[in-house]
PDB file of N, CA and C in Angstrom:
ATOM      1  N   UNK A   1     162.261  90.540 117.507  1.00  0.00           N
ATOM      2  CA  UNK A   1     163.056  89.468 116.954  1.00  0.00           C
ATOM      3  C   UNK A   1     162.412  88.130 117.314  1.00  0.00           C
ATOM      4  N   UNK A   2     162.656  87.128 116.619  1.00  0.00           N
ATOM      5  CA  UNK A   2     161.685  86.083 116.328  1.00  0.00           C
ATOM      6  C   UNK A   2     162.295  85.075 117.641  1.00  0.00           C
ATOM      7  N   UNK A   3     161.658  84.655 117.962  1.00  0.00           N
ATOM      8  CA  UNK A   3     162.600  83.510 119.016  1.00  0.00           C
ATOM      9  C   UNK A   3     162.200  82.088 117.795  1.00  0.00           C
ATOM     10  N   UNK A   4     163.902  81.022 117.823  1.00  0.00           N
ATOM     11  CA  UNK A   4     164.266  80.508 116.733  1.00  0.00           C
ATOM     12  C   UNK A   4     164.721  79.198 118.103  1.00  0.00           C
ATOM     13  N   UNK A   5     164.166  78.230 117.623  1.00  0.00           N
ATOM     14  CA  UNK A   5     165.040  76.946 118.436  1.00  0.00           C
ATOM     15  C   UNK A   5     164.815  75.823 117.663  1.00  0.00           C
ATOM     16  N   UNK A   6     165.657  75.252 116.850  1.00  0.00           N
ATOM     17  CA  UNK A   6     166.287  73.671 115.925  1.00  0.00           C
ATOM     18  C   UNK A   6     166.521  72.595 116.082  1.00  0.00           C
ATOM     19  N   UNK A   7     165.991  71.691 116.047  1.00  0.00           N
ATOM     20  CA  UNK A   7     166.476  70.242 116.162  1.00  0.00           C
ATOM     21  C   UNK A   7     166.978  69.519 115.475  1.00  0.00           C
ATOM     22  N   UNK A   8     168.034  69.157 115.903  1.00  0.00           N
ATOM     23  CA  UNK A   8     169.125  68.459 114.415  1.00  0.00           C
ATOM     24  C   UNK A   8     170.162  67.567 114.871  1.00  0.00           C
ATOM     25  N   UNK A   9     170.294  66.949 113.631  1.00  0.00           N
ATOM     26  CA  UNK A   9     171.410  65.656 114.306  1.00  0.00           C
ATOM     27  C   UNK A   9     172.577  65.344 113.601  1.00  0.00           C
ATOM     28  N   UNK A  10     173.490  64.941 113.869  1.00  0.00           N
ATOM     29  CA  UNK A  10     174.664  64.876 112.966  1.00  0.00           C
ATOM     30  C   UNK A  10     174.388  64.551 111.634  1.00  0.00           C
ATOM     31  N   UNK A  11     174.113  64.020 111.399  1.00  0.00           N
ATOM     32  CA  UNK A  11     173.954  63.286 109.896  1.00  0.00           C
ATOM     33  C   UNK A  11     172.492  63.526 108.968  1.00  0.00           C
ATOM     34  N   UNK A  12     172.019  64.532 109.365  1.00  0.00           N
ATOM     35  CA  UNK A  12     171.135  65.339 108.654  1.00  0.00           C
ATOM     36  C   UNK A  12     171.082  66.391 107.661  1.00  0.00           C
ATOM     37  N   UNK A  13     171.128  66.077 106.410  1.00  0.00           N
ATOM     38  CA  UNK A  13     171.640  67.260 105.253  1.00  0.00           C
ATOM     39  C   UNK A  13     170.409  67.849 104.954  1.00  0.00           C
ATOM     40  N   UNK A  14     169.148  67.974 105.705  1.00  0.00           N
ATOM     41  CA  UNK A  14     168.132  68.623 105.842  1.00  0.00           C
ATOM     42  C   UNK A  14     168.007  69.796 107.289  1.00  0.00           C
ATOM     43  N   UNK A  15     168.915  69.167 107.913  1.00  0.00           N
ATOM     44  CA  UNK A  15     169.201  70.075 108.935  1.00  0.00           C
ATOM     45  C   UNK A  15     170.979  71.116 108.948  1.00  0.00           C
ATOM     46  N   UNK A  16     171.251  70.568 108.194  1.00  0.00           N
ATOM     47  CA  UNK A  16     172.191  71.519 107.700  1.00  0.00           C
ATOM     48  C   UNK A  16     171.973  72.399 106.880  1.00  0.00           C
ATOM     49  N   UNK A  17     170.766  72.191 105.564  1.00  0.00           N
ATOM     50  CA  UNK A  17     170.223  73.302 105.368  1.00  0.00           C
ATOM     51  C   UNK A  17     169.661  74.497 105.309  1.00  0.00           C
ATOM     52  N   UNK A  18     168.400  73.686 106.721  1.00  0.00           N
ATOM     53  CA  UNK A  18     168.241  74.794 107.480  1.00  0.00           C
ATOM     54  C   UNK A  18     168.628  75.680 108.082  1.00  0.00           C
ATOM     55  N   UNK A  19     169.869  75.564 108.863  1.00  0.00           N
ATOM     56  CA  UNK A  19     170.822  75.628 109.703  1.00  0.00           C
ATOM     57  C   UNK A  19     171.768  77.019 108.708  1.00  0.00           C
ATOM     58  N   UNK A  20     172.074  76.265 107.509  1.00  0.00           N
ATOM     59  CA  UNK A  20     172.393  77.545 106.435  1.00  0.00           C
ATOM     60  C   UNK A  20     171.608  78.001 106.053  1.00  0.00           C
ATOM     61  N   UNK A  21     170.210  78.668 105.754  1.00  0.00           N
ATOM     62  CA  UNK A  21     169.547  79.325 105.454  1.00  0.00           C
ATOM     63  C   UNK A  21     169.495  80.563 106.730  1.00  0.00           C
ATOM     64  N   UNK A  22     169.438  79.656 108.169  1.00  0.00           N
ATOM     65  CA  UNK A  22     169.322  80.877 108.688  1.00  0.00           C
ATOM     66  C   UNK A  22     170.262  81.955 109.152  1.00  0.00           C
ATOM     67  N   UNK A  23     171.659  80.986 108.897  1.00  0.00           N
ATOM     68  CA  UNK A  23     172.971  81.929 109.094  1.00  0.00           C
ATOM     69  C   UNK A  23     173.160  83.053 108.005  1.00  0.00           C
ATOM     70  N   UNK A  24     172.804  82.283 106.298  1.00  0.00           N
ATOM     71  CA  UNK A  24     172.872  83.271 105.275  1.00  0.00           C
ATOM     72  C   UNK A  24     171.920  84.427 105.980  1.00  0.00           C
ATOM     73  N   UNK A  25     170.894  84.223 106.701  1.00  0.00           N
ATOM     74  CA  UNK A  25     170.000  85.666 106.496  1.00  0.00           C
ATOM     75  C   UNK A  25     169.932  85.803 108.195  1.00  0.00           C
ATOM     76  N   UNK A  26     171.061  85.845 108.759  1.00  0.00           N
ATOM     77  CA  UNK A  26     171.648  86.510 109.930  1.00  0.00           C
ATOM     78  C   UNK A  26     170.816  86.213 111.067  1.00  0.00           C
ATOM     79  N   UNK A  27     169.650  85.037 111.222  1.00  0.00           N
ATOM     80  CA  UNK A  27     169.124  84.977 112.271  1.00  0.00           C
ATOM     81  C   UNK A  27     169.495  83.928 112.955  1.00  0.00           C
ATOM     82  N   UNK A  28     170.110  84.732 114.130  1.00  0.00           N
ATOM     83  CA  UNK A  28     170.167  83.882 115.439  1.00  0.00           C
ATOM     84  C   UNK A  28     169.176  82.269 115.881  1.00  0.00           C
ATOM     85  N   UNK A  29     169.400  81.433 116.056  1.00  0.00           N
ATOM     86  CA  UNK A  29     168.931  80.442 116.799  1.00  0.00           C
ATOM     87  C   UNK A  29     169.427  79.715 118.151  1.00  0.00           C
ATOM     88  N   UNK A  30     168.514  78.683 118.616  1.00  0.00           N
ATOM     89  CA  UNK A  30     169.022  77.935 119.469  1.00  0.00           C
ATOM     90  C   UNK A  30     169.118  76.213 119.316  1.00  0.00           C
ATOM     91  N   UNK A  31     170.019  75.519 118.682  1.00  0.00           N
ATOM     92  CA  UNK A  31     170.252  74.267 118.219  1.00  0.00           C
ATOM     93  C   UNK A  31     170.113  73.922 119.629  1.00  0.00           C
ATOM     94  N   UNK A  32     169.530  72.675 119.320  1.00  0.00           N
ATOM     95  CA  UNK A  32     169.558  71.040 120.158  1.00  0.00           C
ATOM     96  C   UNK A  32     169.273  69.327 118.823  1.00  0.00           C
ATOM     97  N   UNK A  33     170.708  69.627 119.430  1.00  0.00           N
ATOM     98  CA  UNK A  33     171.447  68.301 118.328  1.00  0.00           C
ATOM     99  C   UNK A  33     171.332  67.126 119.432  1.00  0.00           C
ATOM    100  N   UNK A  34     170.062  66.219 118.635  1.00  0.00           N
ATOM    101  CA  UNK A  34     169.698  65.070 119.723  1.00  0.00           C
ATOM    102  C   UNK A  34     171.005  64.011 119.635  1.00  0.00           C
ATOM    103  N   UNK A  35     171.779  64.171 118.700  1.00  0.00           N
ATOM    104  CA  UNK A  35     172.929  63.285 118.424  1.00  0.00           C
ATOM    105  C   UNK A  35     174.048  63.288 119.620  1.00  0.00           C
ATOM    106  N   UNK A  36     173.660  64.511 119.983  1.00  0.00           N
ATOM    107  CA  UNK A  36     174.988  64.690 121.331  1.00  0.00           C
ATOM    108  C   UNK A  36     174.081  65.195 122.710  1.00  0.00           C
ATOM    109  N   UNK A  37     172.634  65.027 122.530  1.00  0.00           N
ATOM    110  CA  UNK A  37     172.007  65.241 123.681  1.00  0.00           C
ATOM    111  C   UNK A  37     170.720  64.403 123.923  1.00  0.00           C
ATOM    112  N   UNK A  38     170.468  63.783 124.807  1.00  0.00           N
ATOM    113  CA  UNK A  38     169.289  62.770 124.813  1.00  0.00           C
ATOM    114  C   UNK A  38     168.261  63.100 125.682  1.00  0.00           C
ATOM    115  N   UNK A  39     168.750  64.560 126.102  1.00  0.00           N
ATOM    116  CA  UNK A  39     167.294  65.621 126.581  1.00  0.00           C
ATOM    117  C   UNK A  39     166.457  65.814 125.220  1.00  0.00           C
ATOM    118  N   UNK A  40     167.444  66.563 124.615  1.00  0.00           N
ATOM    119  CA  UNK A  40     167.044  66.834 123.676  1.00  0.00           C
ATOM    120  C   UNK A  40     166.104  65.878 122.212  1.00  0.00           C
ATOM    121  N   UNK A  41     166.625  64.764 122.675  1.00  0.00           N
ATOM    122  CA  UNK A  41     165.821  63.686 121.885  1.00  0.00           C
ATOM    123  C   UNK A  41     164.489  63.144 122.202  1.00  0.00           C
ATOM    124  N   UNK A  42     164.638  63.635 123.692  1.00  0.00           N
ATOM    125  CA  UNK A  42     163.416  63.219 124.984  1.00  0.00           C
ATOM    126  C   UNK A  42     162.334  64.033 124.327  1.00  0.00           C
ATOM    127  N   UNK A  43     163.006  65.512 124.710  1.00  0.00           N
ATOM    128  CA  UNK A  43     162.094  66.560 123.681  1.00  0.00           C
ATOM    129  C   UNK A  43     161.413  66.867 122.917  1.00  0.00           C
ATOM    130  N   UNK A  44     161.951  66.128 121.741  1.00  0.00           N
ATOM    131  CA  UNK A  44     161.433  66.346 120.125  1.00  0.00           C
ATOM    132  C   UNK A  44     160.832  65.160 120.619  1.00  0.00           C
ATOM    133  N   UNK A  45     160.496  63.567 120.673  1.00  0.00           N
ATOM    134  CA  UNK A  45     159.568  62.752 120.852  1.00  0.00           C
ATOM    135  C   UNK A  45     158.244  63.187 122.182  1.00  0.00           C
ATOM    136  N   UNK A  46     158.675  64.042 122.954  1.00  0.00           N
ATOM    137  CA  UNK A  46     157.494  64.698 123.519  1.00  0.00           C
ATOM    138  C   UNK A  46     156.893  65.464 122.932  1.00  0.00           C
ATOM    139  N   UNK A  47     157.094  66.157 121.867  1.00  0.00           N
ATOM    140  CA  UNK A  47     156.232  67.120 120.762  1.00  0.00           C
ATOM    141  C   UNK A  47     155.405  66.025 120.157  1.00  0.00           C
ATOM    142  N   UNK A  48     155.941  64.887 119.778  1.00  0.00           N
ATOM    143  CA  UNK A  48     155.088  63.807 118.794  1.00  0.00           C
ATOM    144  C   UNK A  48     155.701  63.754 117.794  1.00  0.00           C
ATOM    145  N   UNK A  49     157.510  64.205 117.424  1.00  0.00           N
ATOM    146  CA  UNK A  49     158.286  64.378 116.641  1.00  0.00           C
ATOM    147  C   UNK A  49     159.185  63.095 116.316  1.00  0.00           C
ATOM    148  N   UNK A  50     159.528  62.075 115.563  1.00  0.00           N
ATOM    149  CA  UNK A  50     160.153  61.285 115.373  1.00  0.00           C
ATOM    150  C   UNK A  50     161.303  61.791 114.073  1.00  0.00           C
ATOM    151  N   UNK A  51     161.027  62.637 113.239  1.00  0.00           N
ATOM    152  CA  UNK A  51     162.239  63.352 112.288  1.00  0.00           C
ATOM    153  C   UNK A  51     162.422  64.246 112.189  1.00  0.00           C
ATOM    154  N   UNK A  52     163.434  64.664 111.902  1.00  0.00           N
ATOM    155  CA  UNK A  52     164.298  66.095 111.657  1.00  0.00           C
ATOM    156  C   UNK A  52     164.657  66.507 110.602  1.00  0.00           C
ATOM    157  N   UNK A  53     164.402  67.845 110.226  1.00  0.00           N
ATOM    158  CA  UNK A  53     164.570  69.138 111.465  1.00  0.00           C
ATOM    159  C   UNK A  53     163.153  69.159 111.614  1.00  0.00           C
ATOM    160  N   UNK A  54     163.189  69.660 113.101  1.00  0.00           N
ATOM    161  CA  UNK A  54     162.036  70.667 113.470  1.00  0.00           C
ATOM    162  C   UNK A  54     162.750  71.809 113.970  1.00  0.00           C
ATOM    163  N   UNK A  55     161.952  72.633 113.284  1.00  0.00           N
ATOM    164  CA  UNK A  55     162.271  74.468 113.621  1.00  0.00           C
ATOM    165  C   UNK A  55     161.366  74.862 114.139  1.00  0.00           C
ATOM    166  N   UNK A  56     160.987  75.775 115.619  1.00  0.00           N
ATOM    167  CA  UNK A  56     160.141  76.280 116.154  1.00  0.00           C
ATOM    168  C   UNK A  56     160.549  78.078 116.178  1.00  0.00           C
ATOM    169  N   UNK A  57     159.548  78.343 115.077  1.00  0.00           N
ATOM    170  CA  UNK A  57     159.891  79.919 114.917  1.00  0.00           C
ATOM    171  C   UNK A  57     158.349  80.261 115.729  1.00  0.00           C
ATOM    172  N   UNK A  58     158.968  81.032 116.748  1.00  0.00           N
ATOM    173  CA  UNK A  58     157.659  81.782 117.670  1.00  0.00           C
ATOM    174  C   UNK A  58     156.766  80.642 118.456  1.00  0.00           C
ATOM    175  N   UNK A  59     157.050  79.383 118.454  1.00  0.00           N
ATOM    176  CA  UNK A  59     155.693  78.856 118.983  1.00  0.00           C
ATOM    177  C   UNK A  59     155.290  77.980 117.954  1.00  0.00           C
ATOM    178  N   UNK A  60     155.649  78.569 116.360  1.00  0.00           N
ATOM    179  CA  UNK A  60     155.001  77.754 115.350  1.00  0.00           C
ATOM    180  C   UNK A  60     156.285  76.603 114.703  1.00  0.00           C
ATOM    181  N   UNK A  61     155.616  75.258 114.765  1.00  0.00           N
ATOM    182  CA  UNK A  61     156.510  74.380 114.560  1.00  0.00           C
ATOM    183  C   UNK A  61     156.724  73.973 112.731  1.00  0.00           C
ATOM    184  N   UNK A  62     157.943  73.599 112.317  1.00  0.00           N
ATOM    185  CA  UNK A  62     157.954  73.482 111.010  1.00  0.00           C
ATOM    186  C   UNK A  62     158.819  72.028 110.684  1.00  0.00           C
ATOM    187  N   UNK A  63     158.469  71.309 110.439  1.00  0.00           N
ATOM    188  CA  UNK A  63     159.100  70.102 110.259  1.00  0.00           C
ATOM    189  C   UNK A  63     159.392  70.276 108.712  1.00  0.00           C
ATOM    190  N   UNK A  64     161.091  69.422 108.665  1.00  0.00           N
ATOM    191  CA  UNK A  64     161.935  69.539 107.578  1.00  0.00           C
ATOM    192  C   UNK A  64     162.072  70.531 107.400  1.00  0.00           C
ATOM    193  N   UNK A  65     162.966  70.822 106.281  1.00  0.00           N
ATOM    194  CA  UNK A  65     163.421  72.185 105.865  1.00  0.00           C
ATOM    195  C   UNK A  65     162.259  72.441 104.607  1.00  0.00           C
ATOM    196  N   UNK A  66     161.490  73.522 104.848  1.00  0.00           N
ATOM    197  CA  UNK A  66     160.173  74.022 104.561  1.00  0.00           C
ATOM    198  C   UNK A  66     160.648  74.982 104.118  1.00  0.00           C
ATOM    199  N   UNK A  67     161.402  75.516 103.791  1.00  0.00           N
ATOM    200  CA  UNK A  67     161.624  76.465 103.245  1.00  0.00           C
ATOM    201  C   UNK A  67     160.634  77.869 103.042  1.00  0.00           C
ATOM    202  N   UNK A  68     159.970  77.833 102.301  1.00  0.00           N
ATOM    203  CA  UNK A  68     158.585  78.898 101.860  1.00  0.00           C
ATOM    204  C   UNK A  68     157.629  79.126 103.380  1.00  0.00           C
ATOM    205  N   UNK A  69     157.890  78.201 104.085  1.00  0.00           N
ATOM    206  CA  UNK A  69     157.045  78.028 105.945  1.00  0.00           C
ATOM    207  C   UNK A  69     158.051  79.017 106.446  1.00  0.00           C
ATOM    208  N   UNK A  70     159.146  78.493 106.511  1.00  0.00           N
ATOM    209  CA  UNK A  70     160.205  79.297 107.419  1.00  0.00           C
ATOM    210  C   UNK A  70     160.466  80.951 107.056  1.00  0.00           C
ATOM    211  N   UNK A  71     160.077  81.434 106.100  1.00  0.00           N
ATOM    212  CA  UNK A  71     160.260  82.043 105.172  1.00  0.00           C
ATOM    213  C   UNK A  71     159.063  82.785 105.493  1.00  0.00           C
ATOM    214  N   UNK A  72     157.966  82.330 105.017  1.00  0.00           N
ATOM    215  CA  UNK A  72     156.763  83.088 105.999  1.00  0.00           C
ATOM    216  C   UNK A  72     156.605  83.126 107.189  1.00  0.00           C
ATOM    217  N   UNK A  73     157.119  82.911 108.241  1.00  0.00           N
ATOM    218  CA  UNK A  73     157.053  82.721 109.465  1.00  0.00           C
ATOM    219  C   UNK A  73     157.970  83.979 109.794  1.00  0.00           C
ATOM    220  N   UNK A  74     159.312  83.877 109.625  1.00  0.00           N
ATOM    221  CA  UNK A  74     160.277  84.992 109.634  1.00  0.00           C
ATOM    222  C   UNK A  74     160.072  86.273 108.313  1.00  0.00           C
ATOM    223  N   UNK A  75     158.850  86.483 107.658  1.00  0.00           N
ATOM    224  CA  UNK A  75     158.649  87.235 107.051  1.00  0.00           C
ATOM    225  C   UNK A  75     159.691  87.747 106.362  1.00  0.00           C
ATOM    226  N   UNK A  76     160.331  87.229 105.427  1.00  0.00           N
ATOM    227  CA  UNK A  76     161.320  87.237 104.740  1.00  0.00           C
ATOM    228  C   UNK A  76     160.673  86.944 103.146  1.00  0.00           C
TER     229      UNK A  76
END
Protein backbone atom coordinates (compact mmCIF):
# COMPACT_ATOMS: atom_id res chain seq x y z
CA UNK A 1 0.00 0.00 0.00
CA UNK A 2 1.21 3.31 -1.15
CA UNK A 3 2.17 5.69 1.69
CA UNK A 4 -0.10 9.01 0.77
CA UNK A 5 0.57 12.45 2.74
CA UNK A 6 -1.44 16.03 1.41
CA UNK A 7 -1.07 19.43 1.83
CA UNK A 8 -4.02 21.57 1.85
CA UNK A 9 -5.67 24.54 3.08
CA UNK A 10 -9.02 25.69 3.74
CA UNK A 11 -9.88 27.49 0.82
CA UNK A 12 -8.42 25.34 -1.81
CA UNK A 13 -10.87 23.78 -4.46
CA UNK A 14 -7.78 22.10 -5.91
CA UNK A 15 -7.19 20.46 -2.78
CA UNK A 16 -10.52 19.38 -2.25
CA UNK A 17 -10.32 17.66 -5.33
CA UNK A 18 -7.71 15.83 -4.68
CA UNK A 19 -8.78 15.01 -1.44
CA UNK A 20 -12.06 13.52 -3.41
CA UNK A 21 -10.40 11.62 -5.83
CA UNK A 22 -8.67 9.77 -3.28
CA UNK A 23 -11.63 8.98 -1.01
CA UNK A 24 -13.74 7.98 -4.32
CA UNK A 25 -10.96 5.27 -4.92
CA UNK A 26 -10.61 4.25 -1.17
CA UNK A 27 -7.06 5.36 -0.51
CA UNK A 28 -6.12 6.24 2.75
CA UNK A 29 -3.97 9.44 3.34
CA UNK A 30 -2.33 11.69 5.72
CA UNK A 31 -3.60 15.55 5.46
CA UNK A 32 -1.62 18.52 6.82
CA UNK A 33 -3.86 21.55 6.40
CA UNK A 34 -1.28 24.50 6.73
CA UNK A 35 -4.47 26.64 7.45
CA UNK A 36 -4.81 25.15 10.95
CA UNK A 37 -1.12 24.15 11.30
CA UNK A 38 2.04 26.29 10.87
CA UNK A 39 4.33 23.14 11.19
CA UNK A 40 2.85 22.18 8.57
CA UNK A 41 3.28 25.37 6.51
CA UNK A 42 7.00 25.36 7.83
CA UNK A 43 7.03 22.06 5.91
CA UNK A 44 5.71 22.54 2.57
CA UNK A 45 8.08 25.90 2.29
CA UNK A 46 11.02 23.56 3.35
CA UNK A 47 10.32 21.30 0.27
CA UNK A 48 10.62 24.68 -1.89
CA UNK A 49 6.72 24.56 -2.00
CA UNK A 50 4.84 27.89 -1.95
CA UNK A 51 1.21 26.28 -3.49
CA UNK A 52 -1.17 23.78 -3.00
CA UNK A 53 -1.85 20.80 -3.12
CA UNK A 54 1.16 18.90 -2.85
CA UNK A 55 0.61 15.13 -2.72
CA UNK A 56 3.54 12.93 -1.80
CA UNK A 57 2.67 9.41 -3.10
CA UNK A 58 5.79 7.14 -2.05
CA UNK A 59 8.48 9.77 -1.91
CA UNK A 60 7.25 11.14 -5.30
CA UNK A 61 5.95 14.68 -5.04
CA UNK A 62 2.95 16.00 -7.22
CA UNK A 63 1.98 19.52 -7.12
CA UNK A 64 -1.76 20.54 -7.82
CA UNK A 65 -4.23 18.19 -8.55
CA UNK A 66 -2.41 16.23 -11.46
CA UNK A 67 -4.61 14.03 -11.87
CA UNK A 68 -3.08 11.50 -14.75
CA UNK A 69 0.49 11.88 -12.12
CA UNK A 70 -1.52 10.73 -9.22
CA UNK A 71 -3.08 8.21 -11.17
CA UNK A 72 0.17 6.83 -12.40
CA UNK A 73 1.82 6.90 -9.31
CA UNK A 74 -1.06 4.89 -7.51
CA UNK A 75 -1.33 2.76 -10.63
CA UNK A 76 -4.80 3.18 -11.14
Amino acid sequence: MSKIEIYTSDSCIQCVKAKEFLKLNNIEYIEHNISKNSEARKELIGMGYMSIPVTIIDGQHVLGFDLNRMKSLLNL
